[in-house]
PDB file of N, CA and C in Angstrom:
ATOM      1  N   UNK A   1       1.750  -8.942  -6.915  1.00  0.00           N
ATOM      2  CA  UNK A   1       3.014  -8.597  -7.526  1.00  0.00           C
ATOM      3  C   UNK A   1       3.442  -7.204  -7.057  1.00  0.00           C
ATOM      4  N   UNK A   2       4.806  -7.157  -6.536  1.00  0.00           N
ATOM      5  CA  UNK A   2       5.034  -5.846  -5.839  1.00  0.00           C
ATOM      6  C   UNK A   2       5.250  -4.662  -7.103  1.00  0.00           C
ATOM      7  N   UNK A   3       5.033  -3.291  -6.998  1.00  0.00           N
ATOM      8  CA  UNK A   3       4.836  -2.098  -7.764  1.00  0.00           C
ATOM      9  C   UNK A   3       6.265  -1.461  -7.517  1.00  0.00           C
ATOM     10  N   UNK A   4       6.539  -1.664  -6.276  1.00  0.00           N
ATOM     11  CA  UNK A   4       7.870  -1.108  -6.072  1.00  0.00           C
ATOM     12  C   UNK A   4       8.980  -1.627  -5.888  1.00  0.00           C
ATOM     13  N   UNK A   5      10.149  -1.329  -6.754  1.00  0.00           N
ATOM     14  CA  UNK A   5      11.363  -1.944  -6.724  1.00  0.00           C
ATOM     15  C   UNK A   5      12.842  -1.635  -6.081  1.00  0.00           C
ATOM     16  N   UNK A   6      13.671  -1.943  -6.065  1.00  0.00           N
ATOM     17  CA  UNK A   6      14.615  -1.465  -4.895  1.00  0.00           C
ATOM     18  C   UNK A   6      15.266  -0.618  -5.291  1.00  0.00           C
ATOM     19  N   UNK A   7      15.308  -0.490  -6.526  1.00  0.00           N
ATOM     20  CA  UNK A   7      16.413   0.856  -7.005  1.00  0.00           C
ATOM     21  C   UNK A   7      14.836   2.293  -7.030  1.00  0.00           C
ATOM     22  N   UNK A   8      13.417   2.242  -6.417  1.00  0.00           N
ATOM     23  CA  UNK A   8      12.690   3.141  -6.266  1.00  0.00           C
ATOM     24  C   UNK A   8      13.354   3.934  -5.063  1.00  0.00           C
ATOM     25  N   UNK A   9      12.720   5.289  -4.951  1.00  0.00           N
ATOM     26  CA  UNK A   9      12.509   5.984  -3.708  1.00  0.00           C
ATOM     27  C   UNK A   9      11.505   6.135  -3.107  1.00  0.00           C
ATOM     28  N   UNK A  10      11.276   6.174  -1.897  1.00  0.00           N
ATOM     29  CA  UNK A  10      10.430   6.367  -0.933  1.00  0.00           C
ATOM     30  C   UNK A  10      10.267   7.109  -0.238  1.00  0.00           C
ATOM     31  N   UNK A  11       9.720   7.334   0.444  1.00  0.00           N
ATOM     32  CA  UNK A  11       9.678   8.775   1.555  1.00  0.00           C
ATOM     33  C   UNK A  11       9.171   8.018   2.605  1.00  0.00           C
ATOM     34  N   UNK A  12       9.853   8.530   4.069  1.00  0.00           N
ATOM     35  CA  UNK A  12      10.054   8.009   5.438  1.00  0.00           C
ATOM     36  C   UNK A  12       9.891   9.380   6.064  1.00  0.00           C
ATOM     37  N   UNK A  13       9.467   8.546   7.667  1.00  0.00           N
ATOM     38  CA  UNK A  13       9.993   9.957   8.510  1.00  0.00           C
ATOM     39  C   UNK A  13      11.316   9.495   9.708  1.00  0.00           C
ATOM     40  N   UNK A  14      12.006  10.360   9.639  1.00  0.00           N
ATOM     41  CA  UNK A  14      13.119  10.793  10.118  1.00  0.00           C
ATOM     42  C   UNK A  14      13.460  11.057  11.377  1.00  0.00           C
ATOM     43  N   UNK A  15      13.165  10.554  12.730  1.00  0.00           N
ATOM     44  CA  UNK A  15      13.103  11.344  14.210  1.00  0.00           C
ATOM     45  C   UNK A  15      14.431  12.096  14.352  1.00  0.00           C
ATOM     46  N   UNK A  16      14.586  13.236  14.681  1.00  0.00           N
ATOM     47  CA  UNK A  16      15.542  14.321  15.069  1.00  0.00           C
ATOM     48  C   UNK A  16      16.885  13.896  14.551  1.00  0.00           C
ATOM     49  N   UNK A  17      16.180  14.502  13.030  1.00  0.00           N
ATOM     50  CA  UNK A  17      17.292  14.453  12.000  1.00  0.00           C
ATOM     51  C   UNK A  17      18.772  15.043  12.027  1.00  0.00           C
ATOM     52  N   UNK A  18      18.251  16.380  12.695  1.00  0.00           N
ATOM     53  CA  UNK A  18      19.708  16.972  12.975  1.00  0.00           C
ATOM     54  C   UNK A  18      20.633  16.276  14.137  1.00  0.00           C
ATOM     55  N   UNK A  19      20.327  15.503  14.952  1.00  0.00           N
ATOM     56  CA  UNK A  19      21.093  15.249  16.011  1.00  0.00           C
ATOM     57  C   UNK A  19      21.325  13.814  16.116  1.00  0.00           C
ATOM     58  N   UNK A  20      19.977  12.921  16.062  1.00  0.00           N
ATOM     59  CA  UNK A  20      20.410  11.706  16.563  1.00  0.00           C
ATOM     60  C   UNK A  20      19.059  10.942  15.710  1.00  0.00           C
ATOM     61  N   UNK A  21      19.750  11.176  14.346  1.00  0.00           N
ATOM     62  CA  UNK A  21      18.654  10.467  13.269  1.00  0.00           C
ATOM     63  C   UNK A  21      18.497   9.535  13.069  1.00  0.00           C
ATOM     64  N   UNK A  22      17.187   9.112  13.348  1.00  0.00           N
ATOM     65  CA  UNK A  22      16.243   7.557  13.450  1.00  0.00           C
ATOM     66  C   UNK A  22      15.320   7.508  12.475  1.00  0.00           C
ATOM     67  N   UNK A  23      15.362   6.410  11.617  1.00  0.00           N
ATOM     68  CA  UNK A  23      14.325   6.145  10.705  1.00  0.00           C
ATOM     69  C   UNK A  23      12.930   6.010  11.490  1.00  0.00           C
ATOM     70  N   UNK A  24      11.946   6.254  11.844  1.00  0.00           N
ATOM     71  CA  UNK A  24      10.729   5.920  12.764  1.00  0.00           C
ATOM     72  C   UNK A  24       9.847   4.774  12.192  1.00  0.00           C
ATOM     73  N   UNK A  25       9.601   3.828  13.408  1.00  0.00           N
ATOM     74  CA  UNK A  25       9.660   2.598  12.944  1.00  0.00           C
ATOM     75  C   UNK A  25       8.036   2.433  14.122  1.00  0.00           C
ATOM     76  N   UNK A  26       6.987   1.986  13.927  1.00  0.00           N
ATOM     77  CA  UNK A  26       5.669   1.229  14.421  1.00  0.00           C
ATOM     78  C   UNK A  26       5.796   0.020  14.897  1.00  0.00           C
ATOM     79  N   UNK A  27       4.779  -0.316  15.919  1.00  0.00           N
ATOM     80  CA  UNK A  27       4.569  -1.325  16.367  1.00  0.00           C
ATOM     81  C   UNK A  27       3.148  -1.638  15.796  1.00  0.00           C
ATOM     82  N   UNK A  28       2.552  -2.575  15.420  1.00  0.00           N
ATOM     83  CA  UNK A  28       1.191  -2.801  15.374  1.00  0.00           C
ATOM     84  C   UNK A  28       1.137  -4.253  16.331  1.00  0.00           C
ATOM     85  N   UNK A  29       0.163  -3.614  17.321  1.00  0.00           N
ATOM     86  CA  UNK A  29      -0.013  -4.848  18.466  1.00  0.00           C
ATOM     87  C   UNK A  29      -1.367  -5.848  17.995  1.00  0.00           C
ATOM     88  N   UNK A  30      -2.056  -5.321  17.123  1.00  0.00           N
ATOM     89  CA  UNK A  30      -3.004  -6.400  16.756  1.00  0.00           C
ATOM     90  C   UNK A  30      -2.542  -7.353  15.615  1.00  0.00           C
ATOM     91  N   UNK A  31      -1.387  -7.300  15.233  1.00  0.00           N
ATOM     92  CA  UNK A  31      -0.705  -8.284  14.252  1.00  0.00           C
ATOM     93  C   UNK A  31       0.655  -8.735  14.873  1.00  0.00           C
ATOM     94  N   UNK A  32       0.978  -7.816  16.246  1.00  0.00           N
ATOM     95  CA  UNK A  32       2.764  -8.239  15.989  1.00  0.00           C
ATOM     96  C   UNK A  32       3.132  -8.038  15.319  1.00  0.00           C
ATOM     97  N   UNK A  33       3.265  -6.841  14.646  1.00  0.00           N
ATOM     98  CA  UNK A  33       4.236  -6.615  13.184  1.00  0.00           C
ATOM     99  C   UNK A  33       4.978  -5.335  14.204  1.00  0.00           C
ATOM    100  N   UNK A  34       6.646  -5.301  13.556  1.00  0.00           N
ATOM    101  CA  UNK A  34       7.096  -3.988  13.711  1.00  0.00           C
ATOM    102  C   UNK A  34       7.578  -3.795  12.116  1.00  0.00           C
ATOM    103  N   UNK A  35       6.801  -2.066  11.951  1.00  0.00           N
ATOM    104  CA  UNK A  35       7.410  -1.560  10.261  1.00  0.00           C
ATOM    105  C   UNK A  35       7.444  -0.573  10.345  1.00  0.00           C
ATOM    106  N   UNK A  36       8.312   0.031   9.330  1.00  0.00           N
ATOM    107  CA  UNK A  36       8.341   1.296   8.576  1.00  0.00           C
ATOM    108  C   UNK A  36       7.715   1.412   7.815  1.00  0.00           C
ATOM    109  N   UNK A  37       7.122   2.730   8.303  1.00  0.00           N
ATOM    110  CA  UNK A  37       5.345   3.567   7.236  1.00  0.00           C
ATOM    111  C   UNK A  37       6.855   4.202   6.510  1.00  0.00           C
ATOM    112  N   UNK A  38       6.295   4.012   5.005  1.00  0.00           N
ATOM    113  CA  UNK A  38       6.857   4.870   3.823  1.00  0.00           C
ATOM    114  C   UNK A  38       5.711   5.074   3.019  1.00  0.00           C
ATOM    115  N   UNK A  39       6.019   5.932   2.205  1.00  0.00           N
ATOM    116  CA  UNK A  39       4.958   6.578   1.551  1.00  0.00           C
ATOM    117  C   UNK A  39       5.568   6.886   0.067  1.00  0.00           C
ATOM    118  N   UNK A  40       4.594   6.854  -1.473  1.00  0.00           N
ATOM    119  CA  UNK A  40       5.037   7.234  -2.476  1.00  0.00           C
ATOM    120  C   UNK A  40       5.258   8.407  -2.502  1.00  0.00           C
ATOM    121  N   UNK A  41       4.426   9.477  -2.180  1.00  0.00           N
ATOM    122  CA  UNK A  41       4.928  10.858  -2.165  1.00  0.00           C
ATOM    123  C   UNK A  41       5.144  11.802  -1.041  1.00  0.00           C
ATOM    124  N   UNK A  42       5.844  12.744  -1.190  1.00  0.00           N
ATOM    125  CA  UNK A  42       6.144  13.574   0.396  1.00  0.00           C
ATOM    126  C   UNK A  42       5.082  14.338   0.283  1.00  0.00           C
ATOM    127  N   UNK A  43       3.551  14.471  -0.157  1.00  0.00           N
ATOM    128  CA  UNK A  43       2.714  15.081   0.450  1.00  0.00           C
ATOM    129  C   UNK A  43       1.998  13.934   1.490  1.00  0.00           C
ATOM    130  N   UNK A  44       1.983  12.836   1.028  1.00  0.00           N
ATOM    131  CA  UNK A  44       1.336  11.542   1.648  1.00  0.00           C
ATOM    132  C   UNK A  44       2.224  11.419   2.698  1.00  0.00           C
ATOM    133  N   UNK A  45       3.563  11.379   2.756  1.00  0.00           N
ATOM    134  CA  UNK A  45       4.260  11.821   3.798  1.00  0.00           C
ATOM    135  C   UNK A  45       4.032  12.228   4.657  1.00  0.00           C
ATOM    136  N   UNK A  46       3.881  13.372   4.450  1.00  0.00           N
ATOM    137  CA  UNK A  46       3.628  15.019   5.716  1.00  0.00           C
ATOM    138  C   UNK A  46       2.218  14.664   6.181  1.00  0.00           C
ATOM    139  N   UNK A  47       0.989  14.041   5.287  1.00  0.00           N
ATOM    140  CA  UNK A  47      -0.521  13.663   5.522  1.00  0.00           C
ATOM    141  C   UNK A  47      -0.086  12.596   6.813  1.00  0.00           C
ATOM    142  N   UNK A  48       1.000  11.699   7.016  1.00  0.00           N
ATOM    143  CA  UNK A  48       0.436  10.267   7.320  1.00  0.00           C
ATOM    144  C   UNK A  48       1.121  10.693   8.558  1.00  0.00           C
ATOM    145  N   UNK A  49       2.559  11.636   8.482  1.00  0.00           N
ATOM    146  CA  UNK A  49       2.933  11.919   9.904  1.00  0.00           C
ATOM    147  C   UNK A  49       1.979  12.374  11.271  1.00  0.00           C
ATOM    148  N   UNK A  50       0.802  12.879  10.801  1.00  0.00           N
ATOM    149  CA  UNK A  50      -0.409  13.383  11.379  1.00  0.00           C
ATOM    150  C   UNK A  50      -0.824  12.240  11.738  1.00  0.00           C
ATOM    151  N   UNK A  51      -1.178  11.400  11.346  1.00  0.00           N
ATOM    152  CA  UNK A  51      -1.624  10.124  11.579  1.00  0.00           C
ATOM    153  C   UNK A  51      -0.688   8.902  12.629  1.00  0.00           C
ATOM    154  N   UNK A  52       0.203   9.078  12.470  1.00  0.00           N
ATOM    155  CA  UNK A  52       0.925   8.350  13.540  1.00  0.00           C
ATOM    156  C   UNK A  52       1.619   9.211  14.779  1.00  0.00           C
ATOM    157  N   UNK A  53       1.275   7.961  15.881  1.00  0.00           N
ATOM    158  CA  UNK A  53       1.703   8.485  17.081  1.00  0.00           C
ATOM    159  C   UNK A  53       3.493   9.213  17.112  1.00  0.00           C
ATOM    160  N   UNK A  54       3.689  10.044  17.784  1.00  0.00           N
ATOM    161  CA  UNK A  54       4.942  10.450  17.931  1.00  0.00           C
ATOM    162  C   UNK A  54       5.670  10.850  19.448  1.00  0.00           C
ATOM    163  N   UNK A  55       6.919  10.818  19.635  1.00  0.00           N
ATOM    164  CA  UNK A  55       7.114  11.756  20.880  1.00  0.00           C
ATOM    165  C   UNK A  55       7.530  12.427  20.772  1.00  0.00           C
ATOM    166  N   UNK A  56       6.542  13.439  22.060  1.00  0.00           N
ATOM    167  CA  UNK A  56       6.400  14.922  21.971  1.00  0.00           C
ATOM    168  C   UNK A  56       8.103  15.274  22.411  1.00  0.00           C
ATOM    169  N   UNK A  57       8.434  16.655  21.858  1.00  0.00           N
ATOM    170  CA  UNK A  57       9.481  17.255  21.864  1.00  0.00           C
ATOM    171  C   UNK A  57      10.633  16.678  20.927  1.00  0.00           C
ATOM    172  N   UNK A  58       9.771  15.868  20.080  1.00  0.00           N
ATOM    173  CA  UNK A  58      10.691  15.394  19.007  1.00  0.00           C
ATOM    174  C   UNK A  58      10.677  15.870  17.908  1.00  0.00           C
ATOM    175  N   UNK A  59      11.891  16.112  16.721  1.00  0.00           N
ATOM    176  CA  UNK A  59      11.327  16.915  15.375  1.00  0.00           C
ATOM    177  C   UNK A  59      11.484  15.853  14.690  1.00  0.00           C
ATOM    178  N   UNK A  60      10.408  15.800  13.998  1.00  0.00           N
ATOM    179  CA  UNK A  60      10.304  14.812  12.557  1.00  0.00           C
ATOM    180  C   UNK A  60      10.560  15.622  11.338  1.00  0.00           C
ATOM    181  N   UNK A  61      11.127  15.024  10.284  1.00  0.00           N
ATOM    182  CA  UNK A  61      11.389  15.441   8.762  1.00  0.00           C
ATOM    183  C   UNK A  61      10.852  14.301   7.982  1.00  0.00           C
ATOM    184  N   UNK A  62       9.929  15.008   6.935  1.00  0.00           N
ATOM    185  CA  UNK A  62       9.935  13.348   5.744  1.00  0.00           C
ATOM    186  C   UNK A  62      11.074  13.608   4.820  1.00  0.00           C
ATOM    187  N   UNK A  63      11.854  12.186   4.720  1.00  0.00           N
ATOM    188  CA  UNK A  63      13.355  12.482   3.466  1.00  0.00           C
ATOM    189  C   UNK A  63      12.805  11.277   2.870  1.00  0.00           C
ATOM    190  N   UNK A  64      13.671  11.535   1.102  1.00  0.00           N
ATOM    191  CA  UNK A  64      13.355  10.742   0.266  1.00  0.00           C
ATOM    192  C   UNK A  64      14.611   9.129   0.391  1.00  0.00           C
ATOM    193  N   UNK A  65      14.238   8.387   0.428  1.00  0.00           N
ATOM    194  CA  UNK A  65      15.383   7.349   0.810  1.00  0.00           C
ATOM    195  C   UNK A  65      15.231   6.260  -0.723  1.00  0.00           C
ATOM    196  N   UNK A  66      16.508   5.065  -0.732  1.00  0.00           N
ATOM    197  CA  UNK A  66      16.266   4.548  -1.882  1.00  0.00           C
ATOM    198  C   UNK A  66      15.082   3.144  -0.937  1.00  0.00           C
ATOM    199  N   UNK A  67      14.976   2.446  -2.044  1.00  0.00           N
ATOM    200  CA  UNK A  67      14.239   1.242  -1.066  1.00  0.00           C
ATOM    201  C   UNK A  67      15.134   0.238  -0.426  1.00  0.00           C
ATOM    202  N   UNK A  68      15.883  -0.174  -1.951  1.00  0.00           N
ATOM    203  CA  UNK A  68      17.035  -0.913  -0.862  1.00  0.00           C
ATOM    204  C   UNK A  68      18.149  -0.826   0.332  1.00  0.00           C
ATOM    205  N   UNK A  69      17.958   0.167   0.363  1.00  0.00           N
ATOM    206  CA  UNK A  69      18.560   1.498   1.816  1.00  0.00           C
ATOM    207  C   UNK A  69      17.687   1.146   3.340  1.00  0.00           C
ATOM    208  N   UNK A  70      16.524   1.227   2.900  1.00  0.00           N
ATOM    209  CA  UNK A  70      15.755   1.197   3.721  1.00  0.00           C
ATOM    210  C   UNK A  70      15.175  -0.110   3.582  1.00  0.00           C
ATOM    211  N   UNK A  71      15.202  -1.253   3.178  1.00  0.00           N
ATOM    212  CA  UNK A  71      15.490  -2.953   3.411  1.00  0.00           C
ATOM    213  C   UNK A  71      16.565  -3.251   4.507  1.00  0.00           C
ATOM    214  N   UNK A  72      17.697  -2.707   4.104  1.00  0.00           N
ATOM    215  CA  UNK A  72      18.727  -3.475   4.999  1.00  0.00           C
ATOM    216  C   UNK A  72      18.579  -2.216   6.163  1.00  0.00           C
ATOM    217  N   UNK A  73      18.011  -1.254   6.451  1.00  0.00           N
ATOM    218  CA  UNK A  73      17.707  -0.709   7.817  1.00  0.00           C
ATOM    219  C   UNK A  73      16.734  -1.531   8.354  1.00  0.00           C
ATOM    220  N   UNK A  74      15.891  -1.514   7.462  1.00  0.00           N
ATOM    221  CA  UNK A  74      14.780  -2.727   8.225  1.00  0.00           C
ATOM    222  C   UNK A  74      15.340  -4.004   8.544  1.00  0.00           C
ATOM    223  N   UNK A  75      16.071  -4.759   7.832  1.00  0.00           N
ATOM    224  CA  UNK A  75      16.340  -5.624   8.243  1.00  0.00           C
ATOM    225  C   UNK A  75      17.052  -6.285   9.578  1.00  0.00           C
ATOM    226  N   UNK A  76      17.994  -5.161   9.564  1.00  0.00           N
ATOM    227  CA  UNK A  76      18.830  -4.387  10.879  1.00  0.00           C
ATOM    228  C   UNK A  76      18.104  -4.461  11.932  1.00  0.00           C
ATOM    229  N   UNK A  77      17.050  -4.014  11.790  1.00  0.00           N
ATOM    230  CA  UNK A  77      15.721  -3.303  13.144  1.00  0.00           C
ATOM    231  C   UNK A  77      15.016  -3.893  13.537  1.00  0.00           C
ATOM    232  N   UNK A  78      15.025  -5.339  12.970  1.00  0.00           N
ATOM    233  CA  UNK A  78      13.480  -6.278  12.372  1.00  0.00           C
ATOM    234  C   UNK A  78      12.160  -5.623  12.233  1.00  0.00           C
ATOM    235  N   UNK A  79      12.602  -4.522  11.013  1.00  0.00           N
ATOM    236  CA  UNK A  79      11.336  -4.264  11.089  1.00  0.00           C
ATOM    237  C   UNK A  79      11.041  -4.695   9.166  1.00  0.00           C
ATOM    238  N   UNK A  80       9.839  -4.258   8.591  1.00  0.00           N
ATOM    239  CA  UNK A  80       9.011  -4.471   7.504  1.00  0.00           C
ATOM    240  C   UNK A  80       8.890  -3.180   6.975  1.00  0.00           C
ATOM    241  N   UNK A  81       9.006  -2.926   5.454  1.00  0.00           N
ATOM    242  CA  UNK A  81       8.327  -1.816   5.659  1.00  0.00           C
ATOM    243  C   UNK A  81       6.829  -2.100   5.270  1.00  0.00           C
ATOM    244  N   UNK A  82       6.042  -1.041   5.356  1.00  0.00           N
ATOM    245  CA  UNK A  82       4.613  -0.693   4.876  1.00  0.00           C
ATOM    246  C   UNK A  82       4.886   0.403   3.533  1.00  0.00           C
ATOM    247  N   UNK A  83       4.210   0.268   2.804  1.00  0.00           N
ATOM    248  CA  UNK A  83       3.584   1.820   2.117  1.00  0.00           C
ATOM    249  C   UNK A  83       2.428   2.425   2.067  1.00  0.00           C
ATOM    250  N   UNK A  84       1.905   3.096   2.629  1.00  0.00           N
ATOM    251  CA  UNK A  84       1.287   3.658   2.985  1.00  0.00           C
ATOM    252  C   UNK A  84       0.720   4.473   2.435  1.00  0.00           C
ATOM    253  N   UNK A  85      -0.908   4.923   2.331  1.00  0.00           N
ATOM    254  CA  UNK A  85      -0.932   6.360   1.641  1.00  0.00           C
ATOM    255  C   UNK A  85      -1.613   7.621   2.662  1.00  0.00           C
ATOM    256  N   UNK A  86      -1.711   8.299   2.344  1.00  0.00           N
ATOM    257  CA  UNK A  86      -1.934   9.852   2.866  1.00  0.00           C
ATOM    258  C   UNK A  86      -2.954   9.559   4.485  1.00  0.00           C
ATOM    259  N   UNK A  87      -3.664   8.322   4.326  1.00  0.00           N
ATOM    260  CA  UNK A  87      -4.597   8.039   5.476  1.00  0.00           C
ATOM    261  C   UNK A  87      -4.187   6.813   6.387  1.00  0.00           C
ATOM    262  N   UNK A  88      -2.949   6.398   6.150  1.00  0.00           N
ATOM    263  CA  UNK A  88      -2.645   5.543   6.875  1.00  0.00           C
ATOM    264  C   UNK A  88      -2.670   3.700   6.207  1.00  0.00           C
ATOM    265  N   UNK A  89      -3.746   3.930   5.330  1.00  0.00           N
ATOM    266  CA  UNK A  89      -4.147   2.501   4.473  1.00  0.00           C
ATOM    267  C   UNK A  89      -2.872   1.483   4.152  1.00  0.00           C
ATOM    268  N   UNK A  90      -2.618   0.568   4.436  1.00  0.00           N
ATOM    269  CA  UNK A  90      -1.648  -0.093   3.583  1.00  0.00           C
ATOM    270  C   UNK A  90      -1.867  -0.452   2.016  1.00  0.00           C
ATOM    271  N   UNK A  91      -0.832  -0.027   1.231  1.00  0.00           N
ATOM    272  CA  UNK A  91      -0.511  -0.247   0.176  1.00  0.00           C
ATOM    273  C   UNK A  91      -0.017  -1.172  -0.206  1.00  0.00           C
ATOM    274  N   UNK A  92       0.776  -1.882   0.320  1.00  0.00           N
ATOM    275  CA  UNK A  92       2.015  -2.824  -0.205  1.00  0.00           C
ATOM    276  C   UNK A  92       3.471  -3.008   1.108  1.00  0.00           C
ATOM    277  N   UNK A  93       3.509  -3.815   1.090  1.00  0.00           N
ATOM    278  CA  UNK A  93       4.468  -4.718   2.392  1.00  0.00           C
ATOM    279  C   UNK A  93       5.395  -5.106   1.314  1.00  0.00           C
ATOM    280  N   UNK A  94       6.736  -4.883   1.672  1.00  0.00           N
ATOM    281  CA  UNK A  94       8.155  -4.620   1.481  1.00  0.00           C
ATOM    282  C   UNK A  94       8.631  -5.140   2.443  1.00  0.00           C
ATOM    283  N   UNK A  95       9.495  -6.895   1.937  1.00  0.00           N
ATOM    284  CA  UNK A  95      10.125  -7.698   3.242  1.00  0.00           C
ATOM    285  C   UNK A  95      11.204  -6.621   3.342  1.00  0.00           C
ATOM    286  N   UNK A  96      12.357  -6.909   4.972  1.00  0.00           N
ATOM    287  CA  UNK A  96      13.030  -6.846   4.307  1.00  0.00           C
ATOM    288  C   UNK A  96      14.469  -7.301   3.687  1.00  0.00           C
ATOM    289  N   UNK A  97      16.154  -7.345   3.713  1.00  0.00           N
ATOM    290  CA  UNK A  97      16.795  -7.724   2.923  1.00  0.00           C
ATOM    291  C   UNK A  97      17.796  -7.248   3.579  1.00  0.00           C
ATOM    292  N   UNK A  98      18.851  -8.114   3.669  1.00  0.00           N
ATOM    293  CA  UNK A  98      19.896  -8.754   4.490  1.00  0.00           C
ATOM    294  C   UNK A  98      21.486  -7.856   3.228  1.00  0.00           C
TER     295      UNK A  98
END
């Protein structure tokens, strides 16, 4: 039973927010999944950005987003989200919504 609901917030990371802002979105090649790592809190945030690959000369920001915001981006993207905590672990898979 999912914990999180669509009128929640989440925390994402952001690729080069000031200029040409991209929600940052994963590939996982041992499942074929593409998702968005979100996280319950922006310290787990800032922890998990460490943890995922990035490109260099890029600035990342973690921002707080709603969920259903970030459904129909995913959906847009085909991507899923994840939630994630501070080490990368999955929490909970968030289809998403048209």
């Amino acid at each position: 039973m999912p914990t999180i609901a669509a009128t929640d917030w989440l925390y994402a990371l952001v690729k080069n927010p000031e200029t040409a802002a991209q929600i940052v979105g994963q590939h996982d090649e041992a499942s074929d999944v593409s998702f968005i790592p979100t996280f319950k809190t922006k310290d787990d945030a800032q922890q998990g950005l460490l943890q995922l690959p990035t490109t260099r000369g890029a600035k990342y920001e973690v921002q707080a987003l709603i969920v259903e915001d970030l459904q129909r981006y995913a959906a847009e993207k085909g991507f899923i989200l994840f939630v994630l905590d501070a080490d990368g672990r999955v929490l909970e898979q968030i289809p998403p919504q048209a």
